[in-house]
C-alpha atoms as a PDB file:
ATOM      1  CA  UNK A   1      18.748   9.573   2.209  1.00  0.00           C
ATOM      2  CA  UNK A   2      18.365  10.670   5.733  1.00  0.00           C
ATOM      3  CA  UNK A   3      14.738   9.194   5.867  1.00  0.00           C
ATOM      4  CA  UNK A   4      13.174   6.776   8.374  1.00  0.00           C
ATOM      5  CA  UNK A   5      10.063   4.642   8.281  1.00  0.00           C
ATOM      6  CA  UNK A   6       7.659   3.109  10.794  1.00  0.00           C
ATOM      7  CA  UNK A   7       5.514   0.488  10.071  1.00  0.00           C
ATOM      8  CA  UNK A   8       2.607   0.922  11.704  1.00  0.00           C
ATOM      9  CA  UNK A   9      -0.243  -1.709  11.562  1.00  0.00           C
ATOM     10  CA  UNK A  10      -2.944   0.825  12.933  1.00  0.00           C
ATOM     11  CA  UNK A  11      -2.410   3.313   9.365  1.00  0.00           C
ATOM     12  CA  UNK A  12      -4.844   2.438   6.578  1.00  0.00           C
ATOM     13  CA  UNK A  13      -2.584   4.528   4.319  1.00  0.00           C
ATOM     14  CA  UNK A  14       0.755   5.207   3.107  1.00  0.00           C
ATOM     15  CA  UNK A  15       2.412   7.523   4.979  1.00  0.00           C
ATOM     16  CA  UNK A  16       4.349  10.093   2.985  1.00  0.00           C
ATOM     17  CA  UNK A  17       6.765  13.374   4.320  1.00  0.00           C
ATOM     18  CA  UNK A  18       4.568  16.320   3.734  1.00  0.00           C
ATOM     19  CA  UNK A  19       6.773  17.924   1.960  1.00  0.00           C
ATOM     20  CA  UNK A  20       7.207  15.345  -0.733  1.00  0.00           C
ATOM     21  CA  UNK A  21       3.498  14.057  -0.696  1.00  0.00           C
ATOM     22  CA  UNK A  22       2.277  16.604  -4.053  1.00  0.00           C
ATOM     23  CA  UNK A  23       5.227  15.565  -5.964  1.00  0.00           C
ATOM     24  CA  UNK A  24       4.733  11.686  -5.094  1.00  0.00           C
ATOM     25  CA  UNK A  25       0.857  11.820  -5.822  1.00  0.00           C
ATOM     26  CA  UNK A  26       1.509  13.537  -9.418  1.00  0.00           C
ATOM     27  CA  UNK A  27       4.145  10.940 -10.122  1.00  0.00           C
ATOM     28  CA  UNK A  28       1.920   7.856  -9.050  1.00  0.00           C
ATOM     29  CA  UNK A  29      -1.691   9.529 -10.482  1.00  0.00           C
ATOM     30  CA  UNK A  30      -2.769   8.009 -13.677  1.00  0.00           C
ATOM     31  CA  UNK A  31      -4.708   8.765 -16.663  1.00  0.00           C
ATOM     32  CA  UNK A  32      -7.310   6.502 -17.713  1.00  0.00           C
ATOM     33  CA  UNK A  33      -8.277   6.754 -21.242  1.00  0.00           C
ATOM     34  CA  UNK A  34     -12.313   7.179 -22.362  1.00  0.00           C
ATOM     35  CA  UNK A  35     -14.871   7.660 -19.182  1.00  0.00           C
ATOM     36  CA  UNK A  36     -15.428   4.076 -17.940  1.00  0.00           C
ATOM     37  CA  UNK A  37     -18.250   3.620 -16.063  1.00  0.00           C
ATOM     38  CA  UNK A  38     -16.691   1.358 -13.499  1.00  0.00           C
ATOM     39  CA  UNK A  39     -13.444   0.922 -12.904  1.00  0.00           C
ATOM     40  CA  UNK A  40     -10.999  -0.495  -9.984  1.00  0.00           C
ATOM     41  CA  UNK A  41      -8.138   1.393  -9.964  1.00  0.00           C
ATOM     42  CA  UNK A  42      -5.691  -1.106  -8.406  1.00  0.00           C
ATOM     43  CA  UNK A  43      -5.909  -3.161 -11.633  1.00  0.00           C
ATOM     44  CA  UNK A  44      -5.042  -0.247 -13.757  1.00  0.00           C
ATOM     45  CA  UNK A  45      -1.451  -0.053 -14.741  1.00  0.00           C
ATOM     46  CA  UNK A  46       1.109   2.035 -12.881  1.00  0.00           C
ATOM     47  CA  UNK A  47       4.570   2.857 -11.504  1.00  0.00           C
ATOM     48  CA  UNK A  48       6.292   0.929  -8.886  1.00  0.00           C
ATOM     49  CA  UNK A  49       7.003   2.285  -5.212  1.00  0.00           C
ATOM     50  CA  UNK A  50      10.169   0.979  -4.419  1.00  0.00           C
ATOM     51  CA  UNK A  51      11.654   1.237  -0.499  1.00  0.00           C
ATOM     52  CA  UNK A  52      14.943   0.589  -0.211  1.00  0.00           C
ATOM     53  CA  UNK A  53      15.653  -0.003   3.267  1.00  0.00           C
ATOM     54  CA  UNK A  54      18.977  -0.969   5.351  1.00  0.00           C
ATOM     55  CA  UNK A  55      20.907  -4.363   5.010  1.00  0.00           C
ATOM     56  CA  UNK A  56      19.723  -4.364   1.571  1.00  0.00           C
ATOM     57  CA  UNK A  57      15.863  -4.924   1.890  1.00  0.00           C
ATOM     58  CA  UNK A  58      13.899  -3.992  -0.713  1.00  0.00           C
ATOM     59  CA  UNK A  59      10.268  -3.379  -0.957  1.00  0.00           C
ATOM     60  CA  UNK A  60       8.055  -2.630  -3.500  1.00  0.00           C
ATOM     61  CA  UNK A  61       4.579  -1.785  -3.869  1.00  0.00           C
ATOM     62  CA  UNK A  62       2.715  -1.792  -7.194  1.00  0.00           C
ATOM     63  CA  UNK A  63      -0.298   0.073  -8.231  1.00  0.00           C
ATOM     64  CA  UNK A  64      -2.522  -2.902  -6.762  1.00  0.00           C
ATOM     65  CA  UNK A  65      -1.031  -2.417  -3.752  1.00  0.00           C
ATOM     66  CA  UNK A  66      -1.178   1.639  -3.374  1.00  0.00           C
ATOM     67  CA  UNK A  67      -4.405   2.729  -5.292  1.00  0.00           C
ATOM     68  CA  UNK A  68      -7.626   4.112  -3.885  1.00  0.00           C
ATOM     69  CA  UNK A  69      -9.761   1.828  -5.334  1.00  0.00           C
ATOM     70  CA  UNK A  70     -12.258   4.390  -7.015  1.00  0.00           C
ATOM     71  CA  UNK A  71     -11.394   6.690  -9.999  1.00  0.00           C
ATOM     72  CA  UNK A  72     -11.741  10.258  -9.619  1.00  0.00           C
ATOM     73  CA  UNK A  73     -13.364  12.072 -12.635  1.00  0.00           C
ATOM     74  CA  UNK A  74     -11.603  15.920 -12.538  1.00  0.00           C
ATOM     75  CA  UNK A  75     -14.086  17.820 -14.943  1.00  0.00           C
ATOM     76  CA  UNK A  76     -11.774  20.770 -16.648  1.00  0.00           C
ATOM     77  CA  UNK A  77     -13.686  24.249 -16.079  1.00  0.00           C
ATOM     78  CA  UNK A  78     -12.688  25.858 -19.595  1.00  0.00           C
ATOM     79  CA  UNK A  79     -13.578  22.927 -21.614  1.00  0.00           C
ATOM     80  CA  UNK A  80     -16.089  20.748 -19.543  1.00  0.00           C
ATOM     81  CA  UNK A  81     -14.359  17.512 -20.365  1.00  0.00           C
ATOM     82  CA  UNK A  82     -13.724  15.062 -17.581  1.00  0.00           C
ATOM     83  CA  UNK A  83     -10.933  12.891 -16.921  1.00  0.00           C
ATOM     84  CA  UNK A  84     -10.570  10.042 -15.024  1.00  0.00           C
ATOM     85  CA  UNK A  85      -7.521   9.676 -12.960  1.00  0.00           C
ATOM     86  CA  UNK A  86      -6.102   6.848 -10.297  1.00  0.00           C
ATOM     87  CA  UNK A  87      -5.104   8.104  -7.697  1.00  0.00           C
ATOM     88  CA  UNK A  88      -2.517   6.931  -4.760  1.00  0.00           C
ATOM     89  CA  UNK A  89      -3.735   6.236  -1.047  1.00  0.00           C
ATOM     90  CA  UNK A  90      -1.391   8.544   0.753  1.00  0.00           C
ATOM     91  CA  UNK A  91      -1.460  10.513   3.765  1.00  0.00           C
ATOM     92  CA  UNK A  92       0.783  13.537   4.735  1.00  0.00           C
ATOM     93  CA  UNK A  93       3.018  13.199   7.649  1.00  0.00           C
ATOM     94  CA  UNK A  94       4.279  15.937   9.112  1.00  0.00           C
ATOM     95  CA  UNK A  95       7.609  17.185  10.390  1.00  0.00           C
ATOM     96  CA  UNK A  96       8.595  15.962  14.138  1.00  0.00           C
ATOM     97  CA  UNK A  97      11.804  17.099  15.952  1.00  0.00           C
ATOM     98  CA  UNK A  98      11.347  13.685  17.795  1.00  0.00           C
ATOM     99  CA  UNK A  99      11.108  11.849  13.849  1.00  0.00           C
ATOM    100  CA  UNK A 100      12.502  14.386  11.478  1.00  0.00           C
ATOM    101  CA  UNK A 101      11.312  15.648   8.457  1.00  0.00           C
ATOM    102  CA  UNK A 102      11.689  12.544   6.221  1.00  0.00           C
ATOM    103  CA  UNK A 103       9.602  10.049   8.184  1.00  0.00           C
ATOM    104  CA  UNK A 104       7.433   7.579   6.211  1.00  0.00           C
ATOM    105  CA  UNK A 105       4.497   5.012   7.960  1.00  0.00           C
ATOM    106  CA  UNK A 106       4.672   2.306   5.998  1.00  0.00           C
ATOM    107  CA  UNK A 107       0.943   1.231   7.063  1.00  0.00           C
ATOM    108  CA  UNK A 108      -1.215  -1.520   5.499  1.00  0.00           C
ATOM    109  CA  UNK A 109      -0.537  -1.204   1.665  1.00  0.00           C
ATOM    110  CA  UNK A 110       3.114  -2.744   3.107  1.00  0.00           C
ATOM    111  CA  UNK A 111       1.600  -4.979   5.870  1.00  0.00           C
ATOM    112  CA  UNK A 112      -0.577  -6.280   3.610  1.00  0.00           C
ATOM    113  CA  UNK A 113       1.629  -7.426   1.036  1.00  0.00           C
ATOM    114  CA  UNK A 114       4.688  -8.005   3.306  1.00  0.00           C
ATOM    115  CA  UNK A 115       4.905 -10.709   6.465  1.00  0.00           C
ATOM    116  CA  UNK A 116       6.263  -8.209   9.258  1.00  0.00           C
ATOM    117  CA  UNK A 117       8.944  -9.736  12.162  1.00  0.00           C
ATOM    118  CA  UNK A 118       9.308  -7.632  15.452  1.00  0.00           C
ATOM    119  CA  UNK A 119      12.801  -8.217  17.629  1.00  0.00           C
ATOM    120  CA  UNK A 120      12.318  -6.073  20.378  1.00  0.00           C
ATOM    121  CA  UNK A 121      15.330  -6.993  21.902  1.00  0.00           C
ATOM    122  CA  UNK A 122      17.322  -6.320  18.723  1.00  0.00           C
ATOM    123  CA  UNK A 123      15.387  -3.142  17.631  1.00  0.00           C
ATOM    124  CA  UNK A 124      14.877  -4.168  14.074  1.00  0.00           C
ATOM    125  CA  UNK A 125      11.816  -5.078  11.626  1.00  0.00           C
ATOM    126  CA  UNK A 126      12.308  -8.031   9.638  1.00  0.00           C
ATOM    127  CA  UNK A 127      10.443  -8.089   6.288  1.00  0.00           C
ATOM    128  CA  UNK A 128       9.025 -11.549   3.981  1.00  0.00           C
ATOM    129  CA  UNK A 129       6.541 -11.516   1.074  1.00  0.00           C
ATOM    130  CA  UNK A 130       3.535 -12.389   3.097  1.00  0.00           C
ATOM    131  CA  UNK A 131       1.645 -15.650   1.476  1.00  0.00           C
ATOM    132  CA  UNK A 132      -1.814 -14.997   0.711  1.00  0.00           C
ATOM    133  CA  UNK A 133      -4.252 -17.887   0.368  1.00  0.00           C
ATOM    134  CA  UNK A 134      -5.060 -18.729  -3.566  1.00  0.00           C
ATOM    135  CA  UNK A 135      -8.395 -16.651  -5.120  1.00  0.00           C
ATOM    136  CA  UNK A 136     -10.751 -19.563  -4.984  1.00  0.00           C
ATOM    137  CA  UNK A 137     -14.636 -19.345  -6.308  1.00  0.00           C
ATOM    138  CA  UNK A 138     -16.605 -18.146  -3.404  1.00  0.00           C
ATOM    139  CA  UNK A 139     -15.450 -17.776   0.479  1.00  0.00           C
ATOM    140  CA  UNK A 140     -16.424 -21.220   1.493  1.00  0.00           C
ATOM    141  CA  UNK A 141     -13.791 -22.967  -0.022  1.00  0.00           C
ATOM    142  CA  UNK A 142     -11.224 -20.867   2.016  1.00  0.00           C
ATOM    143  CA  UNK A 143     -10.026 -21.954   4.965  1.00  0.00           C
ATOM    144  CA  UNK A 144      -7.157 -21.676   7.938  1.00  0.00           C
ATOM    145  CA  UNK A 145      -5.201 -24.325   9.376  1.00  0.00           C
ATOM    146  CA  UNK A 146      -3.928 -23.616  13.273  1.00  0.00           C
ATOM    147  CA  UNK A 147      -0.796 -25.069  13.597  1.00  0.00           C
ATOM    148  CA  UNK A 148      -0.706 -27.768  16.287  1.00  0.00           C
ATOM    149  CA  UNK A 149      -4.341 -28.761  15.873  1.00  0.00           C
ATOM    150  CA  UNK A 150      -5.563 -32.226  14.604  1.00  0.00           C
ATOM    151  CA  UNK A 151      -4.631 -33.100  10.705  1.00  0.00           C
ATOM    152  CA  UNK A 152      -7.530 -32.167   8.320  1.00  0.00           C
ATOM    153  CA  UNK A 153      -9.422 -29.472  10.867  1.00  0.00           C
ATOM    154  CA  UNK A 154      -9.759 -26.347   9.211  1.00  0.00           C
ATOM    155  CA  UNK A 155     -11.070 -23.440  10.347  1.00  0.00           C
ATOM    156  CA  UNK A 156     -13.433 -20.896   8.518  1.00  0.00           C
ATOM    157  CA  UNK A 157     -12.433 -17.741   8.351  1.00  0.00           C
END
């Protein structure tokens, strides 16, 4: 409602209105049971991020796409306990007359997982499910293909 979004390839983050960015961090924070010694956060389980954007485009972001990849250990001053939380990578953005009030960057926790089209002429982002290449054992067996180039040359990344 009455918000806009940029996507911005040069934002590491998620860009969130300030004035919604405590409420979206406490909904998207989670508590991780015990006090694991290591942990990755964006394989922990979590809510969906869902953007609903015009013409029907949908795009959603799960916790692998949005977490900070360490846990945070909050130790509680009365009792001394810690907890371990996951945490969201967000970023406040704040109010622009130029933007408005409701303006989200939708930087490279989207890019990443979604192909991005730019028609200047037209003035309009198109958005795909980006294709990632399949986890293989080790870098070397990864490779690129440029299109137009011999059959069977690949290219290291």
């Amino acid at each position: 409602d009455g918000c806009s979004a940029i996507a911005d390839t040069g934002t590491s983050l998620l860009g969130v209105p300030k004035s919604t960015m405590r409420a979206l961090h406490l909904q998207l924070a989670r508590k991780v049971p015990g006090d694991p010694e290591e942990l990755d956060c964006r394989d922990f389980p979590g809510p969906e991020m869902v953007f609903e954007l015009e013409g029907g485009v949908r795009l959603t972001l799960g916790p692998e796409d949005y977490s900070r990849a360490a846990a945070m250990r909050v130790v509680q001053g009365s009792t001394q306990r810690a907890q371990v939380i996951c945490r969201a990578s967000l970023m406040p953005v704040e109010a622009d007359p130029a933007l408005g009030s409701k303006t989200w960057i939708l930087g490279e926790p989207v890019l990443q997982k979604y192909y991005t089209a730019y028609d200047w002429d037209g003035r309009r982002v198109g958005f795909g499910l980006a294709a990632h290449p399949a986890a293989h054992e080790g870098d070397a067996a990864r490779s690129h293909v440029v299109m137009g180039s011999s059959p069977g040359k690949a290219l290291a990344p």
